[in-house]
Each structure stands twice: as C-alpha cells, then as structure tokens.
Protein backbone atom coordinates (compact mmCIF):
# COMPACT_ATOMS: atom_id res chain seq x y z
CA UNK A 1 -12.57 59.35 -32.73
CA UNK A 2 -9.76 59.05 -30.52
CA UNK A 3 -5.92 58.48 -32.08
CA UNK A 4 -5.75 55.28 -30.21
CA UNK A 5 -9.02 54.35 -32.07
CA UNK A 6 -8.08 55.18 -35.15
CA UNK A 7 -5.09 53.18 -34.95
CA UNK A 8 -6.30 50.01 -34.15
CA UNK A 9 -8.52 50.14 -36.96
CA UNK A 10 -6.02 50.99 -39.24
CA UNK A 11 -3.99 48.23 -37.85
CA UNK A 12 -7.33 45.81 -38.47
CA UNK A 13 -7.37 46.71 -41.98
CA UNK A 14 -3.86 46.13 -42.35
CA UNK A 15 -3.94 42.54 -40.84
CA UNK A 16 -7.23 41.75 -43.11
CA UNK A 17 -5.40 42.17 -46.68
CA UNK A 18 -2.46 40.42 -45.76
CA UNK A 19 -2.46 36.98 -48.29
CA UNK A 20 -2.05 33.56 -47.10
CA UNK A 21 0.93 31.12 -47.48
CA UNK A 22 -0.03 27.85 -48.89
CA UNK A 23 2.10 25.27 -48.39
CA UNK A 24 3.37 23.24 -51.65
CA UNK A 25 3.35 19.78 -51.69
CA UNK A 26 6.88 18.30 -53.14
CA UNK A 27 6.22 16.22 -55.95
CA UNK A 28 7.12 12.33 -55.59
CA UNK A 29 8.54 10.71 -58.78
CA UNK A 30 8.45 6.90 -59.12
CA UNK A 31 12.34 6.73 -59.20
CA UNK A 32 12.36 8.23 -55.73
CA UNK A 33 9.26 6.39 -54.56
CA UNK A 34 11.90 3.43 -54.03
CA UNK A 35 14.13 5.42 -52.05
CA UNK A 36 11.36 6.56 -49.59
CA UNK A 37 10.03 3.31 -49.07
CA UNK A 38 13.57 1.68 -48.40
CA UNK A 39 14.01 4.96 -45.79
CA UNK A 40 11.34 4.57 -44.36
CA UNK A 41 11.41 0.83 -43.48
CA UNK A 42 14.94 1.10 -42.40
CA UNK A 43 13.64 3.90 -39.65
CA UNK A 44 10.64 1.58 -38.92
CA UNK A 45 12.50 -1.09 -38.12
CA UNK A 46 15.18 1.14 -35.65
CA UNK A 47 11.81 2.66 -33.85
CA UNK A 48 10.99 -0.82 -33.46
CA UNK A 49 14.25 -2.29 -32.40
CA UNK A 50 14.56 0.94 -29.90
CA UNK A 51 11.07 0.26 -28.33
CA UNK A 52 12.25 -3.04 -27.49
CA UNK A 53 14.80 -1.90 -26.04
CA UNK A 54 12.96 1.00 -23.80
CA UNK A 55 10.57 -1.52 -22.73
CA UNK A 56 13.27 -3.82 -21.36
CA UNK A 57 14.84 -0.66 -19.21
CA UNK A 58 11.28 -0.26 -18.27
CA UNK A 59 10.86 -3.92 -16.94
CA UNK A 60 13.89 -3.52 -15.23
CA UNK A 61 13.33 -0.05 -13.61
CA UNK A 62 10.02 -1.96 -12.04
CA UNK A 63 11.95 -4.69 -11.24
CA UNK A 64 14.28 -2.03 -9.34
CA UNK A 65 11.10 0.01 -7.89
CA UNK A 66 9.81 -3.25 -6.67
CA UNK A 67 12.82 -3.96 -4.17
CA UNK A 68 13.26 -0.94 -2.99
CA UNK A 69 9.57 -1.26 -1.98
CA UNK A 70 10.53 -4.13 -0.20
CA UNK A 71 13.25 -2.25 1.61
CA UNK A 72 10.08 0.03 2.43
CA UNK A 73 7.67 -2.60 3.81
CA UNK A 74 10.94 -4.60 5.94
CA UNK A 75 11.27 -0.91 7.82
CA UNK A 76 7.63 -0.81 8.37
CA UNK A 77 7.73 -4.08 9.67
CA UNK A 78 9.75 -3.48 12.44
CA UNK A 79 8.47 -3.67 15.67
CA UNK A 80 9.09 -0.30 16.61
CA UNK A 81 7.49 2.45 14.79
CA UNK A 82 10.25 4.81 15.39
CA UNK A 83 12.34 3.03 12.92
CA UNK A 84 9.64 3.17 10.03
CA UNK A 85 8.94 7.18 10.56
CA UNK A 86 12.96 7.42 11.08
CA UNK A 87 13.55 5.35 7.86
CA UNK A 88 11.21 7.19 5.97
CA UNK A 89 12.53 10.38 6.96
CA UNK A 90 16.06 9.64 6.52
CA UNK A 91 15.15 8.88 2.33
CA UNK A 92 12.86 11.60 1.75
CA UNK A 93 9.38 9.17 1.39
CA UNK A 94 6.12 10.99 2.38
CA UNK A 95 2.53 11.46 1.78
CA UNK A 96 1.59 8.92 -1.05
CA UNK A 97 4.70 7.49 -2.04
CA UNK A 98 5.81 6.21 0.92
CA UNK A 99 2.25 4.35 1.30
CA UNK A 100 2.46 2.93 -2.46
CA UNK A 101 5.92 1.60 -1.35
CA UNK A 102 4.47 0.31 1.28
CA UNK A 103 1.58 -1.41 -0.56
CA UNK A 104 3.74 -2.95 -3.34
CA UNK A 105 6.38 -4.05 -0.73
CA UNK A 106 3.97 -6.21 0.68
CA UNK A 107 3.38 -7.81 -2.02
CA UNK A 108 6.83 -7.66 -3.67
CA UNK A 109 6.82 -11.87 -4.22
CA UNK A 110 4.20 -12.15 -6.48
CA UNK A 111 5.09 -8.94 -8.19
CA UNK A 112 8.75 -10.47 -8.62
CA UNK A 113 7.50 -13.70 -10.01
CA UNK A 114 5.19 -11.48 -11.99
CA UNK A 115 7.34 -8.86 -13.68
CA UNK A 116 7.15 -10.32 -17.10
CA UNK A 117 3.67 -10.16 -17.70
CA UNK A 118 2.80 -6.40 -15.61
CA UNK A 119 1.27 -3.91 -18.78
CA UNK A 120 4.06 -1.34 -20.00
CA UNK A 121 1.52 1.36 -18.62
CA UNK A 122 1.65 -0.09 -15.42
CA UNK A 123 5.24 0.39 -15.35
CA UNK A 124 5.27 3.34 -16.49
CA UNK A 125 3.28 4.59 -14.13
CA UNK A 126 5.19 3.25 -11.25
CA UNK A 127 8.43 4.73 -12.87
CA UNK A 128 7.21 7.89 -12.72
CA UNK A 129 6.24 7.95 -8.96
C-alpha cells in the first residue's frame, strides 16, 4: 500500500473509537416548576402581543403597496404610452412587478375597502415583491 493509503485508514480507525457525547437532561424540581411556568407565560404572552403588532405593520405595508399600485395603474392609464414606459423607467418597475402593480392598481378600491379581511400570507407575499 501506498502512504496516502495507509493514512486514511489510520485516520478511519481513529474517527471509529472516538465516544459519543450524550447530552444530560437538567433535572426540574417542583419548586422551580413554578418559576418556569410563570416564565414561560410571561414570554407567551409578549410573542403574542408582538405578533399583533407585526401583523398590524403588515396590514399597513399592504395598505401602502396598494396605493402605490394605484400610482402604477393612473400612469398606465394615460393616454400616451410614452408616459407609462417613461414612468416605469424613471422608478425602476420591470418584468413582473410592474404588471402585478398594474393588476392590483386596477383594482385598488375594492382592495382598499378590503384590507381588513386580506389573509396575513397574502400580505406577506405582496410585501415581499
């Protein structure tokens, strides 16, 4: 055998005997039970209080998405098609985007009056676009 063979075998036998860690469980006494219980209801409740919150910015970022698709549609709605490809141009909208704009734009009034009830994932979705 080669040196290069011989070492890697060495190095397999090496790797084979080393011994495993085993993690230890800590052990929970009933006076601390209490304690964990009351800590982890209080950090329930902020995770709760701070998804609340996240999906308010998140109704409000659609709310924002939603008019600026409006800006989007009024510029395709001019008569001249110069101004749309200018507009669109001018803000850096292409390819998909700028045709999602487009699409929710026209239909930014029912969307508006809609906002409320529109799935978190939707929004979310929308956000990230």
């Amino acid at each position: 055998m080669s040196d290069y063979m011989i070492g890697s075998v060495e190095g397999q036998s090496e790797r084979k005997t080393s011994s495993k860690q085993v993690a230890v469980k800590p052990e929970v006494h009933e006076e601390n039970l209490d304690s964990l219980v009351e800590q982890f209801t209080k950090l329930d409740a902020e995770l709760k209080r701070h998804a609340s919150e996240v999906d308010a910015f998140k109704k409000k970022d659609l709310g924002i998405i939603v008019r600026a698709a409006e800006v989007v549609y009024k510029a395709k709605s001019s008569p001249k098609r110069k101004t749309y490809t200018e507009f669109c141009e001018r803000v850096g909208l292409k390819g998909a985007r700028k045709r999602r704009y487009a699409k929710i734009g026209e239909r930014a009034d029912r969307l508006n009056a809609n906002i409320d009830q529109i799935k978190n994932e939707i929004a979310e979705n929308l956000i990230r676009t």
